[in-house]
N, C-alpha and C. Protein backbone atom coordinates (compact mmCIF):
# COMPACT_ATOMS: atom_id res chain seq x y z
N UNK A 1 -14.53 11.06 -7.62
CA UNK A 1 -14.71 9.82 -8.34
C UNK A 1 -15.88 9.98 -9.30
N UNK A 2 -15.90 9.79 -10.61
CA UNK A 2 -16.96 9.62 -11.49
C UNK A 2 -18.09 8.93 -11.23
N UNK A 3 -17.77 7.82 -10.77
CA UNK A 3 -18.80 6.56 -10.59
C UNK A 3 -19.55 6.53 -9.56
N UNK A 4 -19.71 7.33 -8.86
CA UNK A 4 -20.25 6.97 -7.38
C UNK A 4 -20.95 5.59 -7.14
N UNK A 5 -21.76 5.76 -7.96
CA UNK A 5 -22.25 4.08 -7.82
C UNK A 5 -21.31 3.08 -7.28
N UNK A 6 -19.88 3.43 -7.74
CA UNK A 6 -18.77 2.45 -7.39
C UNK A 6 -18.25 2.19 -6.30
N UNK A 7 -18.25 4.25 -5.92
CA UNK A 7 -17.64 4.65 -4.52
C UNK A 7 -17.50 3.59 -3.00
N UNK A 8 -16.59 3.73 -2.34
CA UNK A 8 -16.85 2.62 -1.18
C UNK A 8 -16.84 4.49 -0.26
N UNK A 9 -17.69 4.31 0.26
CA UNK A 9 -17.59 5.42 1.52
C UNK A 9 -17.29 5.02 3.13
N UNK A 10 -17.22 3.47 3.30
CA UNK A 10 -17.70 3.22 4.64
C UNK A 10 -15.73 3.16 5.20
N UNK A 11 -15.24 3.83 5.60
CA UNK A 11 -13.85 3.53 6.23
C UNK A 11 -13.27 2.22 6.66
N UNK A 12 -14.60 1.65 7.66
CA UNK A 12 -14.54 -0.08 7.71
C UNK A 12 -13.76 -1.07 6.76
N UNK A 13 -14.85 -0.94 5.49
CA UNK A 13 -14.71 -1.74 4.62
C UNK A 13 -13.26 -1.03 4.18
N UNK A 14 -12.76 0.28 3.41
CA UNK A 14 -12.16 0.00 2.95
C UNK A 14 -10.64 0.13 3.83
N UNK A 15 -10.22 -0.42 5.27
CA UNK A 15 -9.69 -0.89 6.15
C UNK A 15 -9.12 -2.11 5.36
N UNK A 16 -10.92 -3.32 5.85
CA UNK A 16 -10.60 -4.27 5.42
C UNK A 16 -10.15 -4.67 4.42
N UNK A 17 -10.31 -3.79 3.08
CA UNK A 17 -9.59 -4.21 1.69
C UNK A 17 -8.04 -3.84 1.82
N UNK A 18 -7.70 -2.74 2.77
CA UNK A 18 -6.02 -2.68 3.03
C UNK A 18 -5.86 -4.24 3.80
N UNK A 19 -5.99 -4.61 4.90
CA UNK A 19 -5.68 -5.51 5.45
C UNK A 19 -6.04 -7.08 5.01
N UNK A 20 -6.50 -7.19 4.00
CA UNK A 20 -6.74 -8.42 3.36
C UNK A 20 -5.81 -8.29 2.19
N UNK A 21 -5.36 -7.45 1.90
CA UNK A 21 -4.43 -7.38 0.53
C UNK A 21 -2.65 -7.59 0.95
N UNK A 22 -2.20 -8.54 0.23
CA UNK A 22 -1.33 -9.06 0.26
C UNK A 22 0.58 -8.07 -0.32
N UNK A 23 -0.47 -7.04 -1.21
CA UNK A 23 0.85 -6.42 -1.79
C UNK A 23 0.06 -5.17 -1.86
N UNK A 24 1.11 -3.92 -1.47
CA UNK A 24 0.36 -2.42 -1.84
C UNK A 24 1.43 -2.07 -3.03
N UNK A 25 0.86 -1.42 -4.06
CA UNK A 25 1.60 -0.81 -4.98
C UNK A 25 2.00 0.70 -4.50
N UNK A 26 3.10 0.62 -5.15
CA UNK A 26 3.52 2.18 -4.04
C UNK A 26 4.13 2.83 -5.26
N UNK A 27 3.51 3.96 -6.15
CA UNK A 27 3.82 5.26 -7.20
C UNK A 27 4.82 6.08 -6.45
N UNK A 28 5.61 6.87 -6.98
CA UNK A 28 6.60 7.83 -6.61
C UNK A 28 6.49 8.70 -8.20
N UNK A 29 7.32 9.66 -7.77
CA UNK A 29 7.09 10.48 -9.28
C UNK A 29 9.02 10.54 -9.25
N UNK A 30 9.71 10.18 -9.99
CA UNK A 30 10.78 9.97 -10.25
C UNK A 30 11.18 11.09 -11.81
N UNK A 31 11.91 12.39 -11.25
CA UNK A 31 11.39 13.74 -12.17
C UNK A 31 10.80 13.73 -12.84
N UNK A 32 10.06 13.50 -14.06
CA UNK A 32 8.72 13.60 -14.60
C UNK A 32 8.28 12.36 -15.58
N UNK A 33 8.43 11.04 -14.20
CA UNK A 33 8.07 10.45 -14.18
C UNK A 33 7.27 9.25 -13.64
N UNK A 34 6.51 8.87 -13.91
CA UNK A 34 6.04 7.98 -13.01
C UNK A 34 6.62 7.01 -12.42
N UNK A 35 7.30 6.44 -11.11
CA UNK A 35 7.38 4.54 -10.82
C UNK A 35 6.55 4.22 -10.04
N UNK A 36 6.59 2.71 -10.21
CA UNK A 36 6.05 2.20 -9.54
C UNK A 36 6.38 0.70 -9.29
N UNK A 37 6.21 0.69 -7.90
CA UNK A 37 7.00 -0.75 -7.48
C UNK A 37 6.14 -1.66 -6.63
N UNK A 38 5.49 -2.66 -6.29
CA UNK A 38 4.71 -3.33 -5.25
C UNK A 38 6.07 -3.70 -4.25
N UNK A 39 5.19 -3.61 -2.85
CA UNK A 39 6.36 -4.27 -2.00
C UNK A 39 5.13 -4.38 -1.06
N UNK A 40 5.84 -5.33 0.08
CA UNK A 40 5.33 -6.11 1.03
C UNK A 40 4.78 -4.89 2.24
N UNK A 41 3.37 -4.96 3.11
CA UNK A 41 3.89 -3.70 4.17
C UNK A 41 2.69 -4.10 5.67
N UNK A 42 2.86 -3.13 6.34
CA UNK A 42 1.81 -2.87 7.09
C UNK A 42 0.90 -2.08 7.16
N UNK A 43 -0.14 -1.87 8.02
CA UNK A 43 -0.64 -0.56 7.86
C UNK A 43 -1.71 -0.40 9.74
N UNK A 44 -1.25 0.72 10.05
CA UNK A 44 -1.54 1.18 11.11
C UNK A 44 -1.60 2.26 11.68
N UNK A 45 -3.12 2.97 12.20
CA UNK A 45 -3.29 4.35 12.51
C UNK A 45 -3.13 5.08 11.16
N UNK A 46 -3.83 4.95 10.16
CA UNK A 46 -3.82 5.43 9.01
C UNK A 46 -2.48 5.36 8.28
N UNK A 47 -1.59 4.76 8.73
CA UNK A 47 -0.07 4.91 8.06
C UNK A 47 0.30 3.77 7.61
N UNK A 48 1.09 3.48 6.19
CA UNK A 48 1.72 2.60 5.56
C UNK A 48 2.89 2.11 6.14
N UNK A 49 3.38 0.93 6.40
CA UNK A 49 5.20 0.69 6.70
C UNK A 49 5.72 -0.35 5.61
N UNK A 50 6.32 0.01 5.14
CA UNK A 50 7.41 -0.61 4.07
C UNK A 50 8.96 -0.79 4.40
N UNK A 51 9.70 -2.10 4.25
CA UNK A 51 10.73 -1.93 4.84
C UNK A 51 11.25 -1.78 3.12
N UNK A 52 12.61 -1.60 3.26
CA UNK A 52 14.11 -1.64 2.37
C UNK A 52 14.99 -1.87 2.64
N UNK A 53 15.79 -1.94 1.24
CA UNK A 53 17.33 -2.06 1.29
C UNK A 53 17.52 -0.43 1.84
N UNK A 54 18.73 -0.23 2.19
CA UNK A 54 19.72 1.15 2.40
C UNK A 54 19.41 1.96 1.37
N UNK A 55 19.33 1.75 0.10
CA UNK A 55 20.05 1.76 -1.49
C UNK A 55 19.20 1.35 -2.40
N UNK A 56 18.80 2.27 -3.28
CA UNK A 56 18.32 1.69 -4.32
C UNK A 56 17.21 2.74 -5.32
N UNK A 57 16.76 2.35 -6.26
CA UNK A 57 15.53 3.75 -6.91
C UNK A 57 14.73 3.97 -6.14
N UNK A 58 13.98 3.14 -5.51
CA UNK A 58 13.02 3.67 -4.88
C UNK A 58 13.11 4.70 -3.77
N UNK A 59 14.47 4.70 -2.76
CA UNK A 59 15.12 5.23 -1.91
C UNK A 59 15.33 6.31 -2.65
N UNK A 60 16.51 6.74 -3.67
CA UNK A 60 16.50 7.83 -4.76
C UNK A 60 15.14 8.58 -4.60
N UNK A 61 14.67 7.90 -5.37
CA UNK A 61 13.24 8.31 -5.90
C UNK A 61 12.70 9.26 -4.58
N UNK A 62 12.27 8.45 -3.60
CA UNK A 62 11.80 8.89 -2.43
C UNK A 62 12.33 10.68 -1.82
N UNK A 63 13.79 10.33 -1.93
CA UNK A 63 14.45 11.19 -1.39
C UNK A 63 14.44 12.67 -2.10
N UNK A 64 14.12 12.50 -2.85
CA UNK A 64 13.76 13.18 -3.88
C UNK A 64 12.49 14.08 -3.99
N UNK A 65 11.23 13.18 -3.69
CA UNK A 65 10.29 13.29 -3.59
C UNK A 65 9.29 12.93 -2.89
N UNK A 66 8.66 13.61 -1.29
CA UNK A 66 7.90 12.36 -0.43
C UNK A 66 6.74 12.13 -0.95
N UNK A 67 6.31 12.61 -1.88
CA UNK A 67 4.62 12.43 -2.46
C UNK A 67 4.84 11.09 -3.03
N UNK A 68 3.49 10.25 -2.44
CA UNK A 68 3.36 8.81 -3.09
C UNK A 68 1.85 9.09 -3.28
N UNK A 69 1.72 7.77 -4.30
CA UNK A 69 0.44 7.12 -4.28
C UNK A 69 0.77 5.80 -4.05
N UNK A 70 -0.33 5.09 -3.56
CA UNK A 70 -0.95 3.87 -3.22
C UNK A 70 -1.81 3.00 -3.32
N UNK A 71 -1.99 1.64 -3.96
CA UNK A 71 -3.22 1.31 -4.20
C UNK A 71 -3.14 -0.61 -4.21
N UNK A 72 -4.17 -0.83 -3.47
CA UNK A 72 -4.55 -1.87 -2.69
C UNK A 72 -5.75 -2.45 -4.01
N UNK A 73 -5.56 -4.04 -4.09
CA UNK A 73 -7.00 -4.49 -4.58
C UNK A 73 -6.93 -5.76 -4.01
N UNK A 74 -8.23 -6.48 -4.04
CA UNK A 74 -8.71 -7.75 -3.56
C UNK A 74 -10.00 -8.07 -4.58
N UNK A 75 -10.44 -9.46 -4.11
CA UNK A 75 -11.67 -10.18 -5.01
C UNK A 75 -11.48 -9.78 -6.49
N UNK A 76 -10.38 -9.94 -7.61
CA UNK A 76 -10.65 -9.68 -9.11
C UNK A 76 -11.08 -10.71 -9.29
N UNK A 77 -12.03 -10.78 -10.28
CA UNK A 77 -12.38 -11.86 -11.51
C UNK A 77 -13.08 -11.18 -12.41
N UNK A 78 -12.59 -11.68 -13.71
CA UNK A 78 -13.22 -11.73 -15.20
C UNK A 78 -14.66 -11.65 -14.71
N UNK A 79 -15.45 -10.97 -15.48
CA UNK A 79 -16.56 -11.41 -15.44
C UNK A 79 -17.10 -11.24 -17.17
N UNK A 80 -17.16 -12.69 -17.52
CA UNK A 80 -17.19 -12.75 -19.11
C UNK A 80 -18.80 -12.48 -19.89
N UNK A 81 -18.45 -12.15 -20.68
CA UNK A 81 -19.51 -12.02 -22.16
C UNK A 81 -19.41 -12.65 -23.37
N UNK A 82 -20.76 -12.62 -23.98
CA UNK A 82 -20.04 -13.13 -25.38
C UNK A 82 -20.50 -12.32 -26.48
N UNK A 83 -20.18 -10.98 -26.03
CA UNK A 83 -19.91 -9.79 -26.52
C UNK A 83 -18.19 -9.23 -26.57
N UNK A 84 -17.30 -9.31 -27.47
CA UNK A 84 -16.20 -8.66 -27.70
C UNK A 84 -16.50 -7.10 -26.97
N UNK A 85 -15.36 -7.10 -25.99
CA UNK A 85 -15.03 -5.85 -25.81
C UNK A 85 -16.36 -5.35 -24.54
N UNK A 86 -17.29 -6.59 -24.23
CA UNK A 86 -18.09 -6.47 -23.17
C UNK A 86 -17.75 -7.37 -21.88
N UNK A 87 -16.73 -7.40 -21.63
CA UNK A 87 -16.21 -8.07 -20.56
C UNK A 87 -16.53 -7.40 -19.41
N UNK A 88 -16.31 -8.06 -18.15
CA UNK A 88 -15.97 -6.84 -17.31
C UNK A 88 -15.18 -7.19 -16.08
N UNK A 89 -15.13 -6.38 -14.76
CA UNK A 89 -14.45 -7.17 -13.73
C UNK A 89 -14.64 -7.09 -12.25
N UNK A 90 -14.83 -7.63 -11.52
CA UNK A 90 -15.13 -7.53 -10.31
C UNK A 90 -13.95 -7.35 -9.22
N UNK A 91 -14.01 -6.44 -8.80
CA UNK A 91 -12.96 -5.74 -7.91
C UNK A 91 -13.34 -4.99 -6.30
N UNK A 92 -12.46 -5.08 -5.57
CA UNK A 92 -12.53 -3.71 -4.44
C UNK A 92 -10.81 -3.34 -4.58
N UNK A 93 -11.49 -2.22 -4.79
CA UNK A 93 -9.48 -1.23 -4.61
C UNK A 93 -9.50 -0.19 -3.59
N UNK A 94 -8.45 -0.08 -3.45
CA UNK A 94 -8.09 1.61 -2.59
C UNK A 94 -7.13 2.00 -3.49
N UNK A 95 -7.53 3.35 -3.25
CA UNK A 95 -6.14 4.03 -3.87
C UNK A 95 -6.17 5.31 -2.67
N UNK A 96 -4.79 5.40 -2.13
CA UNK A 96 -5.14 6.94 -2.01
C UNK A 96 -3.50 7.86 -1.95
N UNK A 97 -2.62 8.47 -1.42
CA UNK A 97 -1.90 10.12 -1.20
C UNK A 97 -1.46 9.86 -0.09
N UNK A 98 -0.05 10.21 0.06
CA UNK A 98 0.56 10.49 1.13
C UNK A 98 1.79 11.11 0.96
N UNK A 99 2.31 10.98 2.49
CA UNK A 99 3.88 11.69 2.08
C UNK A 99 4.47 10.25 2.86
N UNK A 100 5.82 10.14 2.52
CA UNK A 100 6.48 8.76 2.62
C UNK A 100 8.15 9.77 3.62
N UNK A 101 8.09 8.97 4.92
CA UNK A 101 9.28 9.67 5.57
C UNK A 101 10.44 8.39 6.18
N UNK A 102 11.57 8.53 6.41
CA UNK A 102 11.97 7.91 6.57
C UNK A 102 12.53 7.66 8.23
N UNK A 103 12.18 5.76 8.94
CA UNK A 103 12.36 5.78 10.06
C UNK A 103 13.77 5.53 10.38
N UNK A 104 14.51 6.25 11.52
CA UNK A 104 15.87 5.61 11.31
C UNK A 104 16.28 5.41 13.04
N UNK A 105 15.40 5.73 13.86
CA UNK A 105 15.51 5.22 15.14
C UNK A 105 15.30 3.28 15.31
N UNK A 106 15.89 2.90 15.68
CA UNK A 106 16.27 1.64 15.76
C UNK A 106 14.87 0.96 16.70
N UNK A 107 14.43 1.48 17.73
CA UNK A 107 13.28 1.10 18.60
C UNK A 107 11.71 1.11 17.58
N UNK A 108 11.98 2.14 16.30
CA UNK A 108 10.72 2.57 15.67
C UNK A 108 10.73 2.05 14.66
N UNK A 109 11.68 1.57 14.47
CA UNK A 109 12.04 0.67 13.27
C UNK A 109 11.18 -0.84 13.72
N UNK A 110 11.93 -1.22 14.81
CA UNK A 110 11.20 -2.68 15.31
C UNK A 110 9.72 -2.49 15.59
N UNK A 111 9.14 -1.22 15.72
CA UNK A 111 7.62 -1.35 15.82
C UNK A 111 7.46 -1.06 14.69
N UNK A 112 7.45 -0.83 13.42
CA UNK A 112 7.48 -0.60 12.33
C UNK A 112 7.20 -2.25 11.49
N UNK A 113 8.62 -2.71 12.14
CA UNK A 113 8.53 -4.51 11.52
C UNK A 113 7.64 -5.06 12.10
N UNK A 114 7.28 -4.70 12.84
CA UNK A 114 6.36 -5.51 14.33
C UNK A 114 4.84 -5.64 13.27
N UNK A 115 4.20 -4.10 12.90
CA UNK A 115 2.95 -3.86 12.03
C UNK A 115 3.19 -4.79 10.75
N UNK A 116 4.46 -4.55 10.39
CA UNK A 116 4.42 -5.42 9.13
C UNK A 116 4.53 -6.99 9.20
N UNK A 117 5.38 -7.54 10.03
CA UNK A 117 5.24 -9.03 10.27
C UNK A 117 3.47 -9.19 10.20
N UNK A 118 3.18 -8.56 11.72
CA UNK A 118 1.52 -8.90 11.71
C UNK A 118 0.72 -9.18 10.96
N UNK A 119 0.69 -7.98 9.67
CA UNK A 119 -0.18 -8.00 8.55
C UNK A 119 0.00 -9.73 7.89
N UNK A 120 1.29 -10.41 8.18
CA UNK A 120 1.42 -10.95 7.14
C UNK A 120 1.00 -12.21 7.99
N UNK A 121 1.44 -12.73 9.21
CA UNK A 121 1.20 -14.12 9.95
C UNK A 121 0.63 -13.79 11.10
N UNK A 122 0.21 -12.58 11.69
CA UNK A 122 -0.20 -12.64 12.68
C UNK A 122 0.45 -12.37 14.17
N UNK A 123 2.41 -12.42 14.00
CA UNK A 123 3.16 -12.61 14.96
C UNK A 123 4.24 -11.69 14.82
N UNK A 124 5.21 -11.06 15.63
CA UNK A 124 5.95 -10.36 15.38
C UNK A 124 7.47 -10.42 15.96
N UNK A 125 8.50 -10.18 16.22
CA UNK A 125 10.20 -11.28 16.25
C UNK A 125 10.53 -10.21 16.92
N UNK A 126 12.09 -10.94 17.13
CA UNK A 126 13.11 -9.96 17.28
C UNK A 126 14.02 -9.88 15.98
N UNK A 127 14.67 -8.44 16.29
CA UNK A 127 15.45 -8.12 15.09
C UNK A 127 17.08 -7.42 15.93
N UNK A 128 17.78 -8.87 15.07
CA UNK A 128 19.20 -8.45 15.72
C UNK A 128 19.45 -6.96 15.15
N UNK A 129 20.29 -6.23 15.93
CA UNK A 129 20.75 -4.70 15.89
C UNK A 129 21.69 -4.47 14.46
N UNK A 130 22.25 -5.79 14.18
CA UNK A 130 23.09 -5.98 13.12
C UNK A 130 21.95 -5.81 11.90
N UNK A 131 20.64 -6.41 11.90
CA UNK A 131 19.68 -6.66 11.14
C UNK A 131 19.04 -5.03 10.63
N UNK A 132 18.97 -4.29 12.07
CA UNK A 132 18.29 -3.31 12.14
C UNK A 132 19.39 -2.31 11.26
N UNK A 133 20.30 -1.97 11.82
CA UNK A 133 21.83 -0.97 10.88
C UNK A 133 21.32 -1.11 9.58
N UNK A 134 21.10 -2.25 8.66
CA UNK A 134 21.39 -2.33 7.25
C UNK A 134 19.55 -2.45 6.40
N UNK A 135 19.04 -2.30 7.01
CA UNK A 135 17.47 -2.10 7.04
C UNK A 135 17.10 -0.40 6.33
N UNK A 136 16.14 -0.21 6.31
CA UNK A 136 15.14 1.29 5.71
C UNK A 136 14.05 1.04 6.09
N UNK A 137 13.41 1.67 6.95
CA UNK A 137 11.54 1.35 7.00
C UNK A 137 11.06 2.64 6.76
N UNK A 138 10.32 2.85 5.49
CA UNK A 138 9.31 3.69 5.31
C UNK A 138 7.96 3.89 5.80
N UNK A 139 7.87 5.27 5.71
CA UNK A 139 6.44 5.21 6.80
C UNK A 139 5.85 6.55 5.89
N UNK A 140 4.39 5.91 5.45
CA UNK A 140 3.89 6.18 4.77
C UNK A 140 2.21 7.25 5.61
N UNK A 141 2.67 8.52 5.68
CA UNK A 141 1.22 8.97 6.24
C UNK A 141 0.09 9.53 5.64
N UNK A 142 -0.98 8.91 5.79
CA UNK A 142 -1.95 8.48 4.58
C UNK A 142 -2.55 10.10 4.23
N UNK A 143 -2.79 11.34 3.34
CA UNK A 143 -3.44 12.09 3.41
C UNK A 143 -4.69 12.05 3.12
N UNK A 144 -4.88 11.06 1.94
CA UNK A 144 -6.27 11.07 1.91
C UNK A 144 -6.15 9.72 0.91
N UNK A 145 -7.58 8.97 1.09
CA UNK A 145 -8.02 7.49 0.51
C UNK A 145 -8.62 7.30 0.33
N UNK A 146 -9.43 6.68 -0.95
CA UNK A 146 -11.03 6.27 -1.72
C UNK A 146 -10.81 4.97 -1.88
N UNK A 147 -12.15 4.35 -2.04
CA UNK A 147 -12.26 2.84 -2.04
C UNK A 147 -13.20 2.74 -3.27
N UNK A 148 -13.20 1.70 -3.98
CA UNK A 148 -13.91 1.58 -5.41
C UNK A 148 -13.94 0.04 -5.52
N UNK A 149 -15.38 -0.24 -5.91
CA UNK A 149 -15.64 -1.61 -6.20
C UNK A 149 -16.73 -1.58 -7.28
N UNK A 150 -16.63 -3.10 -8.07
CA UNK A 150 -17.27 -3.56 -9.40
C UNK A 150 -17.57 -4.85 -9.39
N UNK A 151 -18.67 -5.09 -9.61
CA UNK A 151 -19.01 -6.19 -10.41
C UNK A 151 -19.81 -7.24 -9.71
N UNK A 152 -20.90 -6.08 -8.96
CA UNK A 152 -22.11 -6.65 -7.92
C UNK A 152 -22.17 -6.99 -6.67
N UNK A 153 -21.12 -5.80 -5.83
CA UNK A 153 -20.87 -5.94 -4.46
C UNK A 153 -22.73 -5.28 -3.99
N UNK A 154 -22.68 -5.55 -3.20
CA UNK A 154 -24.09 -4.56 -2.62
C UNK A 154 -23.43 -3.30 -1.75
């Protein structure tokens, strides 16, 4: 990272910026190209869970290629001037690398939804078997992750 000043080093914190963030953006390299898609997920024991359709680019994409990137933010705001082009912004992000595999056991699947419900309300269901068949849960294992913040965190 250039900035160190910026750097988040403490694992804690940047935990908490995965688990306070509402959407992870998830990069794929789609042949020599970049995508990128936000989707809903969990995250547990260093690993991402994303569910899917059966079908679709990102699945393509994936299959194709397990290298992802990832990247999490929380707290933005403007932070204004009245200097053109001296704006600035206050942020905490993660970004980090993984490889993205696919779950297709039906029991690992429901602990899979289980991490991801959580993240989102706190609680976790049942999932009819009919539900589970037509489902995809990706599982994302983290290789490596940096945390970066701006705009007068201490």
């Amino acid at each position: 990272m250039r900035r160190k000043d910026k750097q988040i080093t403490n694992p804690e914190l940047i935990q908490t910026i995965i688990k306070r963030s509402i959407v992870c953006r998830l990069g794929m390299i789609d042949g020599n190209r970049p995508y990128v898609v936000p989707v809903c997920f969990g995250f547990e024991n260093n690993c991402l869970y994303f569910h899917s359709a059966m079908e679709g680019k990102k699945i393509d994409t994936l299959k194709a290629n397990k290298n992802v990137c990832f990247e999490f933010d929380v707290d933005q705001a403007v932070i204004p001037s009245d200097q053109a082009c001296k704006f600035g912004m206050k942020y905490r992000s993660v970004i980090g690398f993984g490889k993205a595999y696919f779950i297709e056991d039906d029991s690992e699947k429901q602990k899979a939804l289980d991490i991801i419900m959580r993240h989102y309300n706190g609680k976790t269901g049942d999932y009819a078997p009919e539900f589970l068949q037509h489902i995809l849960i990706i599982k994302v294992e983290i290789d490596s992750i940096t945390g970066k913040q701006s705009g007068g965190y201490e």
